[in-house]
Protein backbone atom coordinates (compact mmCIF):
# COMPACT_ATOMS: atom_id res chain seq x y z
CA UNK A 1 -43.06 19.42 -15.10
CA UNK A 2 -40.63 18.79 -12.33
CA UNK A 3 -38.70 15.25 -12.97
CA UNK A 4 -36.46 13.80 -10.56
CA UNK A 5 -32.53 13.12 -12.38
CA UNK A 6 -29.36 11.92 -11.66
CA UNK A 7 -27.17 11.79 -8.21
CA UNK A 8 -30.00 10.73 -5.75
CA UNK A 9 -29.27 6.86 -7.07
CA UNK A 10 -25.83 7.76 -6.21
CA UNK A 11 -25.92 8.87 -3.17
CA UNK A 12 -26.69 5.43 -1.46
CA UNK A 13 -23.45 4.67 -2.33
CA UNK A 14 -21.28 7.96 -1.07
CA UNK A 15 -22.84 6.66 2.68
CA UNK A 16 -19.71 4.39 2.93
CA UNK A 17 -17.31 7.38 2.92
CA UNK A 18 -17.42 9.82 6.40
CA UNK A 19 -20.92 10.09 7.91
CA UNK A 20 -21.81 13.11 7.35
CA UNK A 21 -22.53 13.91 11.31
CA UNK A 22 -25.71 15.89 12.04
CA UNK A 23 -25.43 19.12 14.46
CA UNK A 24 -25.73 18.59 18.65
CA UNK A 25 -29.71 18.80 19.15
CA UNK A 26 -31.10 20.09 22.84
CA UNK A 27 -34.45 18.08 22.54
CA UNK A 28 -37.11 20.67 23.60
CA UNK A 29 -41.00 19.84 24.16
CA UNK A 30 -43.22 19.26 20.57
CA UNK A 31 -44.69 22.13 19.88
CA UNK A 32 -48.28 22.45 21.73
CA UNK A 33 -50.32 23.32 18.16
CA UNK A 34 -49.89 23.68 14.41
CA UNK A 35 -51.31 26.94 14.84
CA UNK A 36 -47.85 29.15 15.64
CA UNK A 37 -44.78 27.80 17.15
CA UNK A 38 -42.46 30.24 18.97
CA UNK A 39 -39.09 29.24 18.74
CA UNK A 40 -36.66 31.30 21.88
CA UNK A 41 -33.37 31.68 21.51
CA UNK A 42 -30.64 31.03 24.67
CA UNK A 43 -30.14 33.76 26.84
CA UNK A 44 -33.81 35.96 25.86
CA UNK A 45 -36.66 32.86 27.19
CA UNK A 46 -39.00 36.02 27.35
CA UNK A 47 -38.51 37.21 23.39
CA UNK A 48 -39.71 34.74 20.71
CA UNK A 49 -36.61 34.56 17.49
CA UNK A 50 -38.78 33.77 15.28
CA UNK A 51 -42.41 32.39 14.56
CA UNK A 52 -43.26 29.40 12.71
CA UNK A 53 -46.27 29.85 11.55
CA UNK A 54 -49.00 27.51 9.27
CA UNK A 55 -48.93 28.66 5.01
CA UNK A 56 -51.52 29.93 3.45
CA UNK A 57 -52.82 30.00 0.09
CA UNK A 58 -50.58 27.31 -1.44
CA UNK A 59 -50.66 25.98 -5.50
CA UNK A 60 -52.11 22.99 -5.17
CA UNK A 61 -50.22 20.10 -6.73
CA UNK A 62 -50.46 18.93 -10.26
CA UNK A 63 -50.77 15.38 -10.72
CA UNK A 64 -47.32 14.12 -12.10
CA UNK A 65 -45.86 16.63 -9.92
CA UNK A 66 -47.14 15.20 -7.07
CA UNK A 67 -45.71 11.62 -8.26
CA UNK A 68 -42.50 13.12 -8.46
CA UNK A 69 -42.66 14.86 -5.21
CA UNK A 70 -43.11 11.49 -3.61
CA UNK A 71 -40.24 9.75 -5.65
CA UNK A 72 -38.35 11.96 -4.12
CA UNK A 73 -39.41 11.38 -0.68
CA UNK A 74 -38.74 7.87 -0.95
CA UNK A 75 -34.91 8.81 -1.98
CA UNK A 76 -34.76 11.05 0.65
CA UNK A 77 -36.20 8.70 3.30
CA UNK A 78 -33.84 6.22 2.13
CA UNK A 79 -30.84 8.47 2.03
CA UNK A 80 -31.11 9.92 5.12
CA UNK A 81 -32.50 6.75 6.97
CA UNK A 82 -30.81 7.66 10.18
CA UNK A 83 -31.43 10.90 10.65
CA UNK A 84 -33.95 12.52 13.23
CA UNK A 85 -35.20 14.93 12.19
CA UNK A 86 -34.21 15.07 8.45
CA UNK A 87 -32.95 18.32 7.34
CA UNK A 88 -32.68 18.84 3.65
CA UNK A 89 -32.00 22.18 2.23
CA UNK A 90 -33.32 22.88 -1.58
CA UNK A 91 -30.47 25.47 -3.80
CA UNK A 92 -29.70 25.92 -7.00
CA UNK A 93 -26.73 27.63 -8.55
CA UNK A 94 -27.84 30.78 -9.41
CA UNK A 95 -31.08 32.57 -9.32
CA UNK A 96 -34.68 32.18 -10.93
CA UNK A 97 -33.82 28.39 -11.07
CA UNK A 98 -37.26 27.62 -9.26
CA UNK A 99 -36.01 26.56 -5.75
CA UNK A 100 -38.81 28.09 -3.79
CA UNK A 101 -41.31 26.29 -5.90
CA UNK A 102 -39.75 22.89 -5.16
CA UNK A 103 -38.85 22.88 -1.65
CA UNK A 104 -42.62 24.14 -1.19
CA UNK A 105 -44.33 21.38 -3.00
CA UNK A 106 -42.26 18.98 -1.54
CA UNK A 107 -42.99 20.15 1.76
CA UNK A 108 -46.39 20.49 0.69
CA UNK A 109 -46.28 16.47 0.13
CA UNK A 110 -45.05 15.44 3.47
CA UNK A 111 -47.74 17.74 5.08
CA UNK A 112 -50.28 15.48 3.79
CA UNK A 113 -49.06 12.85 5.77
CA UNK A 114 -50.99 13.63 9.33
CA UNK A 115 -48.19 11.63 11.38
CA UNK A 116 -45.91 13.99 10.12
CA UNK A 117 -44.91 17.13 11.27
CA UNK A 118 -42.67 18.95 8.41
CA UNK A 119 -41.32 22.71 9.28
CA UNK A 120 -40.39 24.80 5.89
CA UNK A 121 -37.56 27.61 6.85
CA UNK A 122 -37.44 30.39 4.82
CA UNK A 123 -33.59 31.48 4.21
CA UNK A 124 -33.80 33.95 1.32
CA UNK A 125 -32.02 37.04 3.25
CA UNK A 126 -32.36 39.29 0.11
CA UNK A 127 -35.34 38.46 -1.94
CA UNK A 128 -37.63 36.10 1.00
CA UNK A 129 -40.00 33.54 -0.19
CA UNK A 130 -42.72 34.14 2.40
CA UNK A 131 -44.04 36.81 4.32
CA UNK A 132 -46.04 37.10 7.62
CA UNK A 133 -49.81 37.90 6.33
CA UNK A 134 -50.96 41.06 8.02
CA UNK A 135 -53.07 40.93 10.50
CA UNK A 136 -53.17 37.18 11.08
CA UNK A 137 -51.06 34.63 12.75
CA UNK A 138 -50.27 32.70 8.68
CA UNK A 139 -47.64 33.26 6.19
CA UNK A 140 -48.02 33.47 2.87
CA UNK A 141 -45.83 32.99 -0.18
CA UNK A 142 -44.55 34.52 -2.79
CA UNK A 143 -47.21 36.11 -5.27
CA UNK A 144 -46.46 33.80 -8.62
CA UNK A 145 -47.19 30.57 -6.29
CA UNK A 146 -50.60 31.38 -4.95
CA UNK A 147 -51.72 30.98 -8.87
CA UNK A 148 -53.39 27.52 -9.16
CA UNK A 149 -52.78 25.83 -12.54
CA UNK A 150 -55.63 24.27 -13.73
CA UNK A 151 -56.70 20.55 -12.95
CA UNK A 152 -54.37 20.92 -10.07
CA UNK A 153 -55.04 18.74 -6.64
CA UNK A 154 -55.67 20.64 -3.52
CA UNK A 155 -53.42 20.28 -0.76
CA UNK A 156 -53.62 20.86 2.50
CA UNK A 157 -51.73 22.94 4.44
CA UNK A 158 -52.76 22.88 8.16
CA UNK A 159 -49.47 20.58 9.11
CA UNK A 160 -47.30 22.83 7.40
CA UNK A 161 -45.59 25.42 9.24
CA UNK A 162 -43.27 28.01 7.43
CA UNK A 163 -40.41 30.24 9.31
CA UNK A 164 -40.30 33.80 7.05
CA UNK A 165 -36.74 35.33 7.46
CA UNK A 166 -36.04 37.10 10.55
CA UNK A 167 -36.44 40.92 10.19
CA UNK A 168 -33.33 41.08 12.17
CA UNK A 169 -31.58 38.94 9.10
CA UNK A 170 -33.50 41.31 6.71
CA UNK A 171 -31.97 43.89 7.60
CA UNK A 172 -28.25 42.85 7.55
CA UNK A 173 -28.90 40.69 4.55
CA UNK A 174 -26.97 37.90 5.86
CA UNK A 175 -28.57 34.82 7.38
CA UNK A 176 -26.38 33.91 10.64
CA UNK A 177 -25.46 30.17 9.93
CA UNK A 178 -25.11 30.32 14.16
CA UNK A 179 -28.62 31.77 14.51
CA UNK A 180 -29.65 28.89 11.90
CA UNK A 181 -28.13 25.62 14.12
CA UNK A 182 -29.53 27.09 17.04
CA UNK A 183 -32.94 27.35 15.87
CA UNK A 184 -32.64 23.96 14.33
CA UNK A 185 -31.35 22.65 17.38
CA UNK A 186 -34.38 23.97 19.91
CA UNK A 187 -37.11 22.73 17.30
CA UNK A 188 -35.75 19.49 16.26
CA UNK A 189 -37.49 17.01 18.79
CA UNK A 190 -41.25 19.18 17.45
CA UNK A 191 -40.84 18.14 13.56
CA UNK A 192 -40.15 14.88 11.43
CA UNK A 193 -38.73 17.00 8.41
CA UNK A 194 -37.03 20.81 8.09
CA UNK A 195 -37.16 21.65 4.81
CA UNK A 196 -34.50 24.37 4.00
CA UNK A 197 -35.32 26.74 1.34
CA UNK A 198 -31.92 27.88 0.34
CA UNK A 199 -30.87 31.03 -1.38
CA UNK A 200 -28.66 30.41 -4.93
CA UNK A 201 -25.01 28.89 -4.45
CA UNK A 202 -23.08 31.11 -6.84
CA UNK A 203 -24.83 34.47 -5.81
CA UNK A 204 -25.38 34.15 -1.75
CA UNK A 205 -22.01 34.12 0.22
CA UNK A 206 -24.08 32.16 2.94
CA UNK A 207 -25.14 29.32 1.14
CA UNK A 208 -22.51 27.00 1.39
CA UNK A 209 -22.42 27.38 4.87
CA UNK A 210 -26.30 27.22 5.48
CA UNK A 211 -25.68 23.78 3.21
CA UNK A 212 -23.08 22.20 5.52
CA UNK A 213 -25.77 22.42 8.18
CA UNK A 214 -28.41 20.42 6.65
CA UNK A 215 -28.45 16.61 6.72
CA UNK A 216 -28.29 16.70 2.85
CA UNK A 217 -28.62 19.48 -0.13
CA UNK A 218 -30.48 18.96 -3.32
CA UNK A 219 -29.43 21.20 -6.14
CA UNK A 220 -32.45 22.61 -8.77
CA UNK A 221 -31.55 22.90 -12.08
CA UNK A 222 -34.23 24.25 -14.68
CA UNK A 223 -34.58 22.88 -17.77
CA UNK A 224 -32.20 24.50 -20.70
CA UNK A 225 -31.04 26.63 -18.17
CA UNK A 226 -28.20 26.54 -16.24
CA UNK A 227 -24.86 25.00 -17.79
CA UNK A 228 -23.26 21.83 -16.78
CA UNK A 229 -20.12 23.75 -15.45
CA UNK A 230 -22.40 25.99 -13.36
CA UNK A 231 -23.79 23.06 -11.68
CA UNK A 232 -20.72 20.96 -11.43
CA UNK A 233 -19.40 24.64 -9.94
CA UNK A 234 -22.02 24.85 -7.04
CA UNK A 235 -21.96 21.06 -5.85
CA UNK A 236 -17.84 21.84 -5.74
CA UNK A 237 -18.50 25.21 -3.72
CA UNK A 238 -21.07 23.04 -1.14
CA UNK A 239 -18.51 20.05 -0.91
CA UNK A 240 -15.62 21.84 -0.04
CA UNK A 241 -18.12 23.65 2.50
CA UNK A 242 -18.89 20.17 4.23
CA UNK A 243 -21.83 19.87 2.70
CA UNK A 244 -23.72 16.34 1.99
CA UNK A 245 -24.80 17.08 -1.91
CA UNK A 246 -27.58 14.13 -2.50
CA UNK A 247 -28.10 15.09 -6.18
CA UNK A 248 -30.89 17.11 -8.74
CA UNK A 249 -34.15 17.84 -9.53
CA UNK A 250 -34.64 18.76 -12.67
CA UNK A 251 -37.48 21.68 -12.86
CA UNK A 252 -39.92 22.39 -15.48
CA UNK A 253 -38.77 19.91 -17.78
CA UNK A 254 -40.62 19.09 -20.96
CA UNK A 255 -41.24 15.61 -22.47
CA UNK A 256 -41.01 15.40 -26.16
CA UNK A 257 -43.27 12.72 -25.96
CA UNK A 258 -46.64 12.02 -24.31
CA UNK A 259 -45.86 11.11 -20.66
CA UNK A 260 -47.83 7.72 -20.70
CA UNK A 261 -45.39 6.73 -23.64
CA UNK A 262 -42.29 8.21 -21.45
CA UNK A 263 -43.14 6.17 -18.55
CA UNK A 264 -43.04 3.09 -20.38
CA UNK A 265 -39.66 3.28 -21.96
């Protein structure tokens, strides 16, 4: 079970410091469909950068998962009040910490809203989250998330569209933090929310920098996993990067109780 923890109550507070000041945005057109969005970079109008494209074959949503999914939401709305659109990049310290898997379900939540238009960016230079489905115009993710746990809800995916890793990037193994802003930049007047799936703090030399781009960073930490010092490590790294580190989510906790019990202490 994914729960919800610690430094988004705080982060309300931390507002009174510097603003944390979003990058310059050229407002382009919205996007004419949800069906592919072709994002051009400065300088090459003719050559799309990359494709956004709708996902395919998503987990649905357990339950409690999905209550958490919109907890956090209403932090993040409230956090980031101002902002237009909201850019929130998911990390985690290190690797296998179940980042993909959260930034995907939460960007599987605001897709069910129809007035929203979210836009999930794929940023995993070395080990990608998504991939371009061959022979159509739909991405698709990672093999261990198309399983559907049982009882899970359904949710729909036609408002969500995903942007795989450049090949380009794939083949340096380095995600251009410049490439990045642009491309944020030229969609930001076509989506409500950019979710940033970010690669691990303390093994990617780019993710600080990706982090000081987004609006806000939210660090996942599985469950008897990763070490307070390791955590305390990687919100020190984004900090001193200029990054705006809104707090946790715990992943794949475990209740040692029944949940209807835990929800009532």
């Amino acid at each position: 079970m994914t729960r919800i923890f610690d430094a988004l109550k705080k982060a309300e507070a931390s507002r009174q410091g510097p603003a944390h000041a979003p990058a310059p945005v050229t407002p382009l057109p919205p996007p004419p469909s949800a069906h592919g969005l072709g994002v051009r970079s400065i300088g090459r109008p003719a050559e799309p950068w990359v494709a956004a494209l709708p996902l395919r074959g998503a987990a649905p949503m357990p339950a409690d998962v999905l209550r958490e999914m919109m907890a956090l939401r209403v932090s993040l709305e409230v956090t980031l009040r101002d902002r237009s659109p909201r850019i929130v990049m998911f990390t985690s310290p290190q690797g296998g910490e179940g980042t993909t898997t959260v930034a995907m379900q939460f960007a599987q939540l605001l897709a069910r809203d129809g007035a929203l238009r979210p836009l999930l960016v794929d940023v995993h230079v070395n080990r990608p989250a998504f991939t371009v489905e061959p022979g159509s115009r739909a991405v698709v993710a990672a093999a261990q998330l198309l399983d559907a746990p049982a009882g899970g809800e359904t949710v729909p995916t036609e408002n969500l569209l995903v942007a795989p890793v450049p090949e380009e990037h794939r083949r340096s193994g380095l995600y251009s933090t410049a490439a990045l802003r642009q491309m944020l930049d030229q969609s930001a007047a076509g989506f409500d929310w950019i979710v940033l799936d970010g690669p691990p703090v303390l093994d990617s030399p780019d993710a600080v920098a990706i982090g000081a781009i987004a609006d806000g960073v939210v660090l996942v930490v599985q469950a008897g996993r990763s070490k307070r010092p390791v955590l305390s490590r990687a919100a020190d790294l984004l900090r001193k990067a200029g990054a705006h580190v809104l707090g946790s989510v715990l992943n794949r906790r475990v209740l040692e109780i029944p949940e209807f019990i835990y929800r009532r202490i």
